[in-house]
N, C-alpha and C. Protein backbone atom coordinates (compact mmCIF):
# COMPACT_ATOMS: atom_id res chain seq x y z
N UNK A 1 17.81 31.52 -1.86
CA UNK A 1 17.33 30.26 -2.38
C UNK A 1 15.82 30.14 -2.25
N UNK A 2 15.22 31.03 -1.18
CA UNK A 2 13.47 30.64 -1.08
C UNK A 2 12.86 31.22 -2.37
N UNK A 3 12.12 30.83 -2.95
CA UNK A 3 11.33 31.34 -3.92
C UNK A 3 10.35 32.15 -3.31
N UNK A 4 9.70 32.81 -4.36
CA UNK A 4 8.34 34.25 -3.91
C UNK A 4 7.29 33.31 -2.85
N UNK A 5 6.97 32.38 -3.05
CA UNK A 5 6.08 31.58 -2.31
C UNK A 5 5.81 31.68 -0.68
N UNK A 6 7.70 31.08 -0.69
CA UNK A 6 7.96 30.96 0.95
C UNK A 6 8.56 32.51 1.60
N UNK A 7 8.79 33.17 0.71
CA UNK A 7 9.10 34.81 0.92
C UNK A 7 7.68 35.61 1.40
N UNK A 8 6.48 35.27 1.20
CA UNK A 8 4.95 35.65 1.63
C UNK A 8 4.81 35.41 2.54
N UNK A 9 5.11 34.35 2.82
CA UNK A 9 4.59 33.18 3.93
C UNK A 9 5.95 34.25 5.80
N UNK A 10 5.27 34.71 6.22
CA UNK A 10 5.98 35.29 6.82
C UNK A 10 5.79 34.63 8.15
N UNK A 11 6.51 35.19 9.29
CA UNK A 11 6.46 34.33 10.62
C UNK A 11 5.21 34.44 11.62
N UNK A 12 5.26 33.81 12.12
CA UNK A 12 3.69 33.93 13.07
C UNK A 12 2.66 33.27 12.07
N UNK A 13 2.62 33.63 10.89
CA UNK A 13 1.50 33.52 10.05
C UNK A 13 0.89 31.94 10.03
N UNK A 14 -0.13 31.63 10.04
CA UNK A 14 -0.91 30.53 10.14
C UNK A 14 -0.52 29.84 8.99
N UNK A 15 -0.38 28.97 8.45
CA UNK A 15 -0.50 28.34 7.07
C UNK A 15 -1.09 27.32 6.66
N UNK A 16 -2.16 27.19 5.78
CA UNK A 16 -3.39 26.00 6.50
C UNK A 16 -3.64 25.72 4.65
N UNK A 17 -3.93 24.46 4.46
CA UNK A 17 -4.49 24.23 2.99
C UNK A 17 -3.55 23.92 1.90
N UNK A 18 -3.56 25.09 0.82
CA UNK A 18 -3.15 24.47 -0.59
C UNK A 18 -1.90 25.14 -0.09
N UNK A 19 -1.69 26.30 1.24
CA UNK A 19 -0.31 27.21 0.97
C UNK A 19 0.56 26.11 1.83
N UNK A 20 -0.41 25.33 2.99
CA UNK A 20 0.67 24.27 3.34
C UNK A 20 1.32 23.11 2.29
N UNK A 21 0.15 22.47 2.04
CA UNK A 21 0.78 21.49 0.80
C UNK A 21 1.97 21.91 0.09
N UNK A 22 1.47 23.32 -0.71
CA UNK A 22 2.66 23.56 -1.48
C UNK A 22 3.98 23.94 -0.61
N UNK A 23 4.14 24.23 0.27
CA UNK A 23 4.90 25.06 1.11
C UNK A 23 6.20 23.66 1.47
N UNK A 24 4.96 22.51 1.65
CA UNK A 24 5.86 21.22 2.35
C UNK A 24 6.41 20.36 1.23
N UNK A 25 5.67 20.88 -0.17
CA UNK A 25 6.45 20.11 -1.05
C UNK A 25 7.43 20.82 -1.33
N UNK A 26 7.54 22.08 -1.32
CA UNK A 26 9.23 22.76 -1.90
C UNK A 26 10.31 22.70 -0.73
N UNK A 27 9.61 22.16 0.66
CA UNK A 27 10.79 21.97 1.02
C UNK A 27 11.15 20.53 1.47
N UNK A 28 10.51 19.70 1.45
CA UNK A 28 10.85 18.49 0.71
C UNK A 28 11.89 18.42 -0.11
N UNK A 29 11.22 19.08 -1.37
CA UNK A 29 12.46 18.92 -2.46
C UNK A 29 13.55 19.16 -1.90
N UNK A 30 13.91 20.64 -1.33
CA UNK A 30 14.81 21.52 -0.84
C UNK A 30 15.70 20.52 0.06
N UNK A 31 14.78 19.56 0.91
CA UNK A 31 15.47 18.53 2.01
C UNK A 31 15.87 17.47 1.00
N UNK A 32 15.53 16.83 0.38
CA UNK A 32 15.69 15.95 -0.05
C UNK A 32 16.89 16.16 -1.00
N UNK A 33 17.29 17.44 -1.54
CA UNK A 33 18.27 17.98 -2.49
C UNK A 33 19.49 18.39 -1.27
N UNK A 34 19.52 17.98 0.28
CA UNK A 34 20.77 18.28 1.31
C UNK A 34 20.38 19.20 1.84
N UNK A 35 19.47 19.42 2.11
CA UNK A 35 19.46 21.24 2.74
C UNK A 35 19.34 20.57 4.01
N UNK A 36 19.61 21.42 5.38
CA UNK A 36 19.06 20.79 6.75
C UNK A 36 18.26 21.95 6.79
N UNK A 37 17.77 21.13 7.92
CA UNK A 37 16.10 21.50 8.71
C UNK A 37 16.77 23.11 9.09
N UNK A 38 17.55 23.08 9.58
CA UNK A 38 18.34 24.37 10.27
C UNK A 38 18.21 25.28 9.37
N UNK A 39 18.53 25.29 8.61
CA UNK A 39 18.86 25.79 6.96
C UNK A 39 17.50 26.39 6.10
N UNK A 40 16.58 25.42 6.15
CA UNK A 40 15.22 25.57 5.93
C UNK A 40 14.64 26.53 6.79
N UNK A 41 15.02 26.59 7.91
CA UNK A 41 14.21 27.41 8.85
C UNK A 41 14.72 28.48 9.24
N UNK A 42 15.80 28.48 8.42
CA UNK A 42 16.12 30.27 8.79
C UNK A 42 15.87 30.73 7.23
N UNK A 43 15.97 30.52 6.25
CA UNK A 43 15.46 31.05 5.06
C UNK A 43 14.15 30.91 4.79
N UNK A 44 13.50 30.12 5.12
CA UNK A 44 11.91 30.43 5.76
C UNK A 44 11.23 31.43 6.63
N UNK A 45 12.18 31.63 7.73
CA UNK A 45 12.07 32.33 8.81
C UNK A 45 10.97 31.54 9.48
N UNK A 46 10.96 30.68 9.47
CA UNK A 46 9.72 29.85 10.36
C UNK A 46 11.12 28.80 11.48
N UNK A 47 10.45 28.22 12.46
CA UNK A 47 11.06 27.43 13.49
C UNK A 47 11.50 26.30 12.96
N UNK A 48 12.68 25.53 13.76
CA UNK A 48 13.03 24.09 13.61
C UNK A 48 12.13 23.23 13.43
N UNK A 49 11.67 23.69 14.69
CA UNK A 49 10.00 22.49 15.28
C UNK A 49 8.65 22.92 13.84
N UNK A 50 8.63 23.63 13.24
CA UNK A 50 7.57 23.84 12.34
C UNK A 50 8.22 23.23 10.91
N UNK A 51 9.36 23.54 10.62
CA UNK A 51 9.92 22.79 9.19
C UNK A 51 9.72 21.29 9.71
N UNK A 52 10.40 20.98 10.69
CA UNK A 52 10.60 19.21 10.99
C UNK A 52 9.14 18.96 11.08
N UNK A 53 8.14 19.35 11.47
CA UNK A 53 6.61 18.84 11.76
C UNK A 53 6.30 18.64 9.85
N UNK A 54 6.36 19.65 9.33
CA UNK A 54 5.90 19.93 8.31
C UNK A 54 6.65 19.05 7.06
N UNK A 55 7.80 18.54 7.12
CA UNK A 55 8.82 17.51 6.75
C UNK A 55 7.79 16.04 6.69
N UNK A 56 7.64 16.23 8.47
CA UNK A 56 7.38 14.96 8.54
C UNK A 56 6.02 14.27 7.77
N UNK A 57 5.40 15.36 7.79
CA UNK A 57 2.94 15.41 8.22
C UNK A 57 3.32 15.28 6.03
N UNK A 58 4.70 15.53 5.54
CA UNK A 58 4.70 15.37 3.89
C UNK A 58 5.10 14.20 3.60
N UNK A 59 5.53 13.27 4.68
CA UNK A 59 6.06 11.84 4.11
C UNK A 59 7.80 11.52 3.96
N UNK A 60 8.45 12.92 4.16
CA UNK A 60 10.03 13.12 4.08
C UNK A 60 10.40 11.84 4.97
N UNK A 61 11.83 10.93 5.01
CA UNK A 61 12.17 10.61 5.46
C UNK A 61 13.39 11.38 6.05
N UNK A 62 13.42 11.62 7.65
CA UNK A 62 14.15 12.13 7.80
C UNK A 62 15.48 11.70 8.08
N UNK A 63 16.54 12.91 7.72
CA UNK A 63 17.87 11.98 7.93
C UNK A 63 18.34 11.76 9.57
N UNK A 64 19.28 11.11 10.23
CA UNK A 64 19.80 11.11 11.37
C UNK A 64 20.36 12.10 11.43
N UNK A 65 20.86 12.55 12.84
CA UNK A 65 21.94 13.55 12.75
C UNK A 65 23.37 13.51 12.66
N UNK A 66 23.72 14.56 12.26
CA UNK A 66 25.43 14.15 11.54
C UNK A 66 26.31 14.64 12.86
N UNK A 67 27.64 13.99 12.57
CA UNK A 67 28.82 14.32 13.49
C UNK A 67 29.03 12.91 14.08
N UNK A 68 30.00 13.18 14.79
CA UNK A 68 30.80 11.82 15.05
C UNK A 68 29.71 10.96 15.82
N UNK A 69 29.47 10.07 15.79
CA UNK A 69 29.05 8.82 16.55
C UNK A 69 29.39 8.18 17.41
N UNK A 70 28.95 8.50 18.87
CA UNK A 70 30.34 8.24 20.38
C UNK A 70 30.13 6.60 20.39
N UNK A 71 29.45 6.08 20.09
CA UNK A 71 29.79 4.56 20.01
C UNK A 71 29.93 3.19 19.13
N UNK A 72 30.04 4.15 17.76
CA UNK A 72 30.47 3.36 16.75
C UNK A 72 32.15 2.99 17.10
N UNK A 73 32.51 1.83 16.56
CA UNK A 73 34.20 1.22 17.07
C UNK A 73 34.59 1.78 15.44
N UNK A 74 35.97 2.28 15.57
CA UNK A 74 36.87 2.58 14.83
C UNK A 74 37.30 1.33 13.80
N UNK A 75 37.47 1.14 12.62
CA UNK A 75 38.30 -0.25 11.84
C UNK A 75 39.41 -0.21 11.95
């Protein structure tokens, strides 16, 4: 699913400028189209903590986390 873009962009590598901008808008989209952060960051090959920073520093709203809810009451 990563395009040639985020396929360059390899690990360790710094990413600073027009390659961040663009980098945080495709995965934006990518989030915003269901993908999780988890998901993003292993087909990136970059960290949790670097997609979610980079999510955030783009304006994404992020979602909560999923799975049961220990203190919501049952109907």
């Amino acid at each position: 699913m990563a395009d040639s873009n985020t396929a360059e962009l390899g690990k360790g590598k710094r990413i600073t400028g027009g390659d961040r901008s663009s980098l945080a808008d495709e995965l934006r989209k990518r989030y915003d189209g269901g993908e999780s952060i988890r998901s993003l960051a292993t087909s990136t090959n970059r960290s949790y903590g670097f997609i979610h920073r980079l999510l955030s520093e783009s304006g994404a709203t992020l979602r909560s986390r999923g799975g049961a809810n220990r203190n919501s009451k049952k109907a």
